[in-house]
Protein backbone atom coordinates (compact mmCIF):
# COMPACT_ATOMS: atom_id res chain seq x y z
CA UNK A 1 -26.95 19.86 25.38
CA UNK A 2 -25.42 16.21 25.28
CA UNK A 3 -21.29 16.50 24.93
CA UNK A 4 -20.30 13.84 23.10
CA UNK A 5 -16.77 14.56 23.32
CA UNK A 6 -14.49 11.70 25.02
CA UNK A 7 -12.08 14.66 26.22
CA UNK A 8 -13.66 14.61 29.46
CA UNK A 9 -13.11 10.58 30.05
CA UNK A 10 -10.48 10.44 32.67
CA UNK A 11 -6.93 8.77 32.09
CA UNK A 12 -6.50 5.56 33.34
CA UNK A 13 -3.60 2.97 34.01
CA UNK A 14 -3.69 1.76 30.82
CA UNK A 15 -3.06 4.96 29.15
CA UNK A 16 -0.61 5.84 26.79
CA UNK A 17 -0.49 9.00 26.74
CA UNK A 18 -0.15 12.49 29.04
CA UNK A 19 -3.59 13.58 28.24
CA UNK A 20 -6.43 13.68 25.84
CA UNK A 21 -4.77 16.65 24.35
CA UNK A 22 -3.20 16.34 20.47
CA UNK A 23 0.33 14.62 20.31
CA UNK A 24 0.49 14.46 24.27
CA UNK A 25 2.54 11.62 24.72
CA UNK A 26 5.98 10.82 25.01
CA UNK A 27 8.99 9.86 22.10
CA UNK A 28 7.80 6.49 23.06
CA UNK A 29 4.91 6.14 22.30
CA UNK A 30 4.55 8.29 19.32
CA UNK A 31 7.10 5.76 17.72
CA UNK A 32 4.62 2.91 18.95
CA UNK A 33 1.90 4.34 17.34
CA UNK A 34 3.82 4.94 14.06
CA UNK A 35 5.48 1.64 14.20
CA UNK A 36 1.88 -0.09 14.97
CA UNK A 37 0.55 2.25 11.89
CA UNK A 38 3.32 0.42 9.34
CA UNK A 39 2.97 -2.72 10.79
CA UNK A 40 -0.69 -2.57 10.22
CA UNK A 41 -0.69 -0.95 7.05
CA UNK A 42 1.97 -3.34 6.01
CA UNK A 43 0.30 -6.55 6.98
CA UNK A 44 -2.52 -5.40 4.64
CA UNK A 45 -0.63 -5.50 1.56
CA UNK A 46 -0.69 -1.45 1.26
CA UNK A 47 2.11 0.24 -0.85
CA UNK A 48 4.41 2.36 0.99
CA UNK A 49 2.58 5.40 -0.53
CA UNK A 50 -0.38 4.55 0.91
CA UNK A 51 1.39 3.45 4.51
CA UNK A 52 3.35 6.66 4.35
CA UNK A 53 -0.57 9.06 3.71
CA UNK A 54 -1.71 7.00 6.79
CA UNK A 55 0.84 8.01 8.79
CA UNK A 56 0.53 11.90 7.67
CA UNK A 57 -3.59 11.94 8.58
CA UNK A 58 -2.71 10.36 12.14
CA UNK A 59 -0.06 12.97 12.69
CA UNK A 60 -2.81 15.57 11.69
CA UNK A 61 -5.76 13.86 13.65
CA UNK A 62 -3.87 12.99 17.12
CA UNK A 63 -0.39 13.86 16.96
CA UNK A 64 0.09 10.41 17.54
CA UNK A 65 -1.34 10.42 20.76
CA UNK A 66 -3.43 7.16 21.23
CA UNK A 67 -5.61 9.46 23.76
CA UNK A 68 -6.10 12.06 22.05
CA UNK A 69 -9.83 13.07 21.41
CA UNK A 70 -11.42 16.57 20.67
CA UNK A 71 -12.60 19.29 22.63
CA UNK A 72 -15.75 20.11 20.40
CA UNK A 73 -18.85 19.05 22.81
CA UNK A 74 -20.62 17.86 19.69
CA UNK A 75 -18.19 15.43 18.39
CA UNK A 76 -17.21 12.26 19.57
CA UNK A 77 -13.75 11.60 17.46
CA UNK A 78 -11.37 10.31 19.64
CA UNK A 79 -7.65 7.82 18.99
CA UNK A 80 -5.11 7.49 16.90
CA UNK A 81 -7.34 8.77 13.50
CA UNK A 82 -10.18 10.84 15.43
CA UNK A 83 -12.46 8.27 14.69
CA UNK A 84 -16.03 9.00 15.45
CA UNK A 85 -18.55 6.94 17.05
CA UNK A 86 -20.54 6.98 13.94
CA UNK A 87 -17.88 6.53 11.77
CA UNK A 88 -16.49 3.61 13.60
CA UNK A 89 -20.16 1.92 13.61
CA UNK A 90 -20.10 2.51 9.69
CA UNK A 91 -16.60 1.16 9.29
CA UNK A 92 -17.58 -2.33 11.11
CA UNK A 93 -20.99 -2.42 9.36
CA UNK A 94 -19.03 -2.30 6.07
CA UNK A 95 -15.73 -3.81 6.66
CA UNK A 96 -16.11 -6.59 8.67
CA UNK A 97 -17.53 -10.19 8.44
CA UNK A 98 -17.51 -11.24 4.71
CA UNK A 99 -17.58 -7.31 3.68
CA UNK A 100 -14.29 -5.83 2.85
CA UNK A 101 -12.81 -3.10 0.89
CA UNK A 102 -9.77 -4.40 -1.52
CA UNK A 103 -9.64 -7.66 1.12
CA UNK A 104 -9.22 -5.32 4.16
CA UNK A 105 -11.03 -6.18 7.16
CA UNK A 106 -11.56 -4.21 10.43
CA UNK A 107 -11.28 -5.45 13.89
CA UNK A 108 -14.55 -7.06 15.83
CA UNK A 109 -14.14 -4.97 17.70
CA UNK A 110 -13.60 -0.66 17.93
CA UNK A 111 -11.92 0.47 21.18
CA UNK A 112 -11.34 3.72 20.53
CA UNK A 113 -8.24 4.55 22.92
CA UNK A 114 -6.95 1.03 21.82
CA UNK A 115 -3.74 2.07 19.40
CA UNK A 116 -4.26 -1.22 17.81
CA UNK A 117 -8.12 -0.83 17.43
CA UNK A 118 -8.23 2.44 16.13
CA UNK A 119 -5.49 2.07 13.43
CA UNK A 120 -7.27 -0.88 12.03
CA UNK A 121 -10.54 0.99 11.72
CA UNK A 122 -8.21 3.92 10.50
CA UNK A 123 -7.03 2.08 8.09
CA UNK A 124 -10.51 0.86 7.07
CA UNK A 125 -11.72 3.93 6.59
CA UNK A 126 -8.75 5.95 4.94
CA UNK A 127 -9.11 2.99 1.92
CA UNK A 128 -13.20 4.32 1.48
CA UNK A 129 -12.02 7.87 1.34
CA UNK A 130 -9.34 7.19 -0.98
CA UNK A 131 -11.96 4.97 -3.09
CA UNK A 132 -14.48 7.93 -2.83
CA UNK A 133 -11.97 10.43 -3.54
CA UNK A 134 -10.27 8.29 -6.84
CA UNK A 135 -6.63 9.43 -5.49
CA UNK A 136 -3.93 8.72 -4.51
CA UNK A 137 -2.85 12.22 -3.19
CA UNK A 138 -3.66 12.32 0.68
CA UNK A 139 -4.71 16.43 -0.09
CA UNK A 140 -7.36 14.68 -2.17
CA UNK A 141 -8.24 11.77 0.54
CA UNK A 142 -8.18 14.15 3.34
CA UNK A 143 -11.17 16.28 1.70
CA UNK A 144 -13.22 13.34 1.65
CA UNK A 145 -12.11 12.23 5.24
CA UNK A 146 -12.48 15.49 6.69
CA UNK A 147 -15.70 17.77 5.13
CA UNK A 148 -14.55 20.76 6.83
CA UNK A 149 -13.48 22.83 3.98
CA UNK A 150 -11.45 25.02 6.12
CA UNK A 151 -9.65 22.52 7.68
CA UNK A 152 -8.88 20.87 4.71
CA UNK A 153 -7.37 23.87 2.91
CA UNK A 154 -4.82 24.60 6.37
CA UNK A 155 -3.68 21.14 6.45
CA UNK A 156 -3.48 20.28 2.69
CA UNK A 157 0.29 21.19 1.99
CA UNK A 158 1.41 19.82 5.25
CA UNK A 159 -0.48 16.52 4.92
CA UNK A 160 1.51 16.37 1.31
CA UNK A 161 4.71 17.30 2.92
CA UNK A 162 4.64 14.88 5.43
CA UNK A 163 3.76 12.23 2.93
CA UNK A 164 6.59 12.59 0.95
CA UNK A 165 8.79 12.73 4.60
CA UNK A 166 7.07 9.46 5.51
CA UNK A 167 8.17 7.42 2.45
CA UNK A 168 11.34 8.42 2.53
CA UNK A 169 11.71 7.12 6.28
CA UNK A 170 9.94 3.90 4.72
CA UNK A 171 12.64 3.24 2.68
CA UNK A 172 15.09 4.21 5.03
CA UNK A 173 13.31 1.37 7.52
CA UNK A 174 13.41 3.99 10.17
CA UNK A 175 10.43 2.01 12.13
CA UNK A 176 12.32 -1.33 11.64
CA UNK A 177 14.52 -0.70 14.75
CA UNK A 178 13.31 -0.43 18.72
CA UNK A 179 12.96 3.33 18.82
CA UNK A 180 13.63 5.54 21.91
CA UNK A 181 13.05 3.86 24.89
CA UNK A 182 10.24 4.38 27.75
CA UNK A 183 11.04 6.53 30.30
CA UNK A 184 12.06 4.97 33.43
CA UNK A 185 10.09 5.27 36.96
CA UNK A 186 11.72 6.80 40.04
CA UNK A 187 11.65 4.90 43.27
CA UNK A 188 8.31 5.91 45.07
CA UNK A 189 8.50 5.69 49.22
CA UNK A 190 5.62 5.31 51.30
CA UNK A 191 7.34 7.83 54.02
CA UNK A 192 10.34 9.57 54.41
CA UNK A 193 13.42 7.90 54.41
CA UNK A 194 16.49 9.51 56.45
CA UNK A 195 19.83 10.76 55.31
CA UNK A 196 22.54 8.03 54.97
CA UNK A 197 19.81 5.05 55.19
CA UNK A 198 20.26 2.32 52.66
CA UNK A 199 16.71 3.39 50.99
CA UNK A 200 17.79 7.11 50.79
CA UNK A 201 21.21 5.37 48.79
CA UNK A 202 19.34 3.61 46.40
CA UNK A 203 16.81 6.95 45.52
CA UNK A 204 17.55 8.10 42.00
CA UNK A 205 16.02 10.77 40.23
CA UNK A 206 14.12 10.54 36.90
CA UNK A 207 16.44 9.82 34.37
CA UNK A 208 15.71 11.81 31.17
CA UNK A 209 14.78 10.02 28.27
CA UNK A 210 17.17 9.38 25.67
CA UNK A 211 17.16 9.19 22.29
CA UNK A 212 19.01 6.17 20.11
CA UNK A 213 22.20 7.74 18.35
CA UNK A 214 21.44 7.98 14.57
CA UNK A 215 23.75 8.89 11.65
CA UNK A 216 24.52 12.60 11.27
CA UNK A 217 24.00 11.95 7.80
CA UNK A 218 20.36 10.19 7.93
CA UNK A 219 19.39 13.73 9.87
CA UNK A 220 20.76 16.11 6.79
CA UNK A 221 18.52 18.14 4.89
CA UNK A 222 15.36 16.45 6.37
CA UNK A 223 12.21 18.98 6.56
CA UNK A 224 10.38 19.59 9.77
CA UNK A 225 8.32 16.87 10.37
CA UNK A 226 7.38 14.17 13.72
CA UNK A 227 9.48 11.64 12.44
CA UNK A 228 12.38 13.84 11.58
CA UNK A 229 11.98 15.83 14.98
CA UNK A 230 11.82 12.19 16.74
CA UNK A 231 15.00 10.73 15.08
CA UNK A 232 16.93 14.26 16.17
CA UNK A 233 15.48 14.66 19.32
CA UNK A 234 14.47 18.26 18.22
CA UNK A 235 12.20 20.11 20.29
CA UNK A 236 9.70 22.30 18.61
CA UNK A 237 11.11 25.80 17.78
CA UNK A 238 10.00 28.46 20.41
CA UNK A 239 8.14 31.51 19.41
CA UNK A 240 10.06 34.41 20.08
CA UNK A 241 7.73 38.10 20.75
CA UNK A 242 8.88 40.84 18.01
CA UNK A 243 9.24 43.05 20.50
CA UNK A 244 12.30 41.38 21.85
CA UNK A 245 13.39 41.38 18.51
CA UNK A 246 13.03 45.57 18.16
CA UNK A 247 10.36 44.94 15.48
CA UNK A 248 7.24 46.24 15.43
């Protein structure tokens, strides 16, 4: 049986993320993607409504992991917005040259690890969907854009949630400033340097990564979402074992 998943295509240089594995990447680069997603979005002429949906169905899809792709053998969606090969062939049959949908054209070309390549076919295809689906409600889009009924019912209220996160931070121009930094490299040495050398002086661990200092009061009240987590440097909460907690 052919696998047509890209999970198994190996990480290169020019990789963004940690892994092909959904939202493995760092505070970087998630803010990359998102900023690249607005920029985008924005460029097109899209309302922030519309910017804020896209941004919801990429944290869904990849986590916003620009090397993210699934583990189902049978499937080939892979980026940013899980794009398929097939769907990605469709999108530039219909969306590019002189064919466009409300103006919007897609790249030449699809790359499908390519953060910029994928969110312009992403883009290209969310506008169908919302065209097929006659909504403006991404619970709506996101049954046209994903037919797995399942799937669509577990992710509905989140998608919506998000949404409504998403324009907020729109408005607030969260993605208008540089966003955390990229983790620095430690020094690498091609042998062992000894004690009290001027090499061994200048070694430096990995610095952790931080996080720009935001207002307190930007942070209050915000609901659980990426971009709220990212802004507060908030790790996901750890599951704790009822046991521990003398239930049963």
């Amino acid at each position: 049986m052919t696998n047509y998943s890209k999970h198994g295509v190996p990480m290169t240089s020019e990789s963004l993320g940690n892994s092909r594995n959904w939202g493995d990447a760092n505070d970087h680069v998630k803010f990359g993607v998102q900023k690249e997603i607005v920029q985008q979005a924005t460029n097109a002429k899209l309302p922030q409504h519309d910017i804020a949906n896209l941004l919801a169905l990429a944290e869904v899809e990849s986590g916003f992991n620009p090397d993210a792709s699934t583990t189902a053998s049978w499937s080939s969606a892979s980026g940013v917005f899980a794009i398929t090969d097939q769907t990605a062939g469709d999108a530039k049959n219909r969306f590019s040259g002189n064919k466009s949908i409300n103006g919007y054209k897609v790249d030449d070309e699809y790359d499908r690890f390519s953060t910029k390549s994928n969110v312009s076919y992403g883009i290209g295809v969310y506008l169908d969907k919302k065209r097929i689906a006659d909504s403006d409600d991404v619970g709506a889009i996101y049954k046209v854009w994903n037919t797995n009924a399942d799937e669509t019912a577990k992710y509905k209220d989140r998608l919506q949630q998000h949404a409504k996160q998403y324009e907020k931070d729109l408005k607030n121009k969260v993605w208008d400033g540089p966003g955390p930094p990229a983790p620095e490299k430690s020094v690498v040495f091609l042998k062992p340097e000894p004690i009290g050398s001027m090499a061994f002086e200048k070694m430096s661990p990995v610095p952790k990564m931080s996080i720009p200092v935001f207002d307190q009061h930007q942070c209050l009240n915000m609901p659980d979402t990426p971009s709220s987590r990212l802004l507060q440097s908030v790790k996901e909460p750890p599951k704790v074992s009822t046991d521990k907690l003398g239930l049963k």
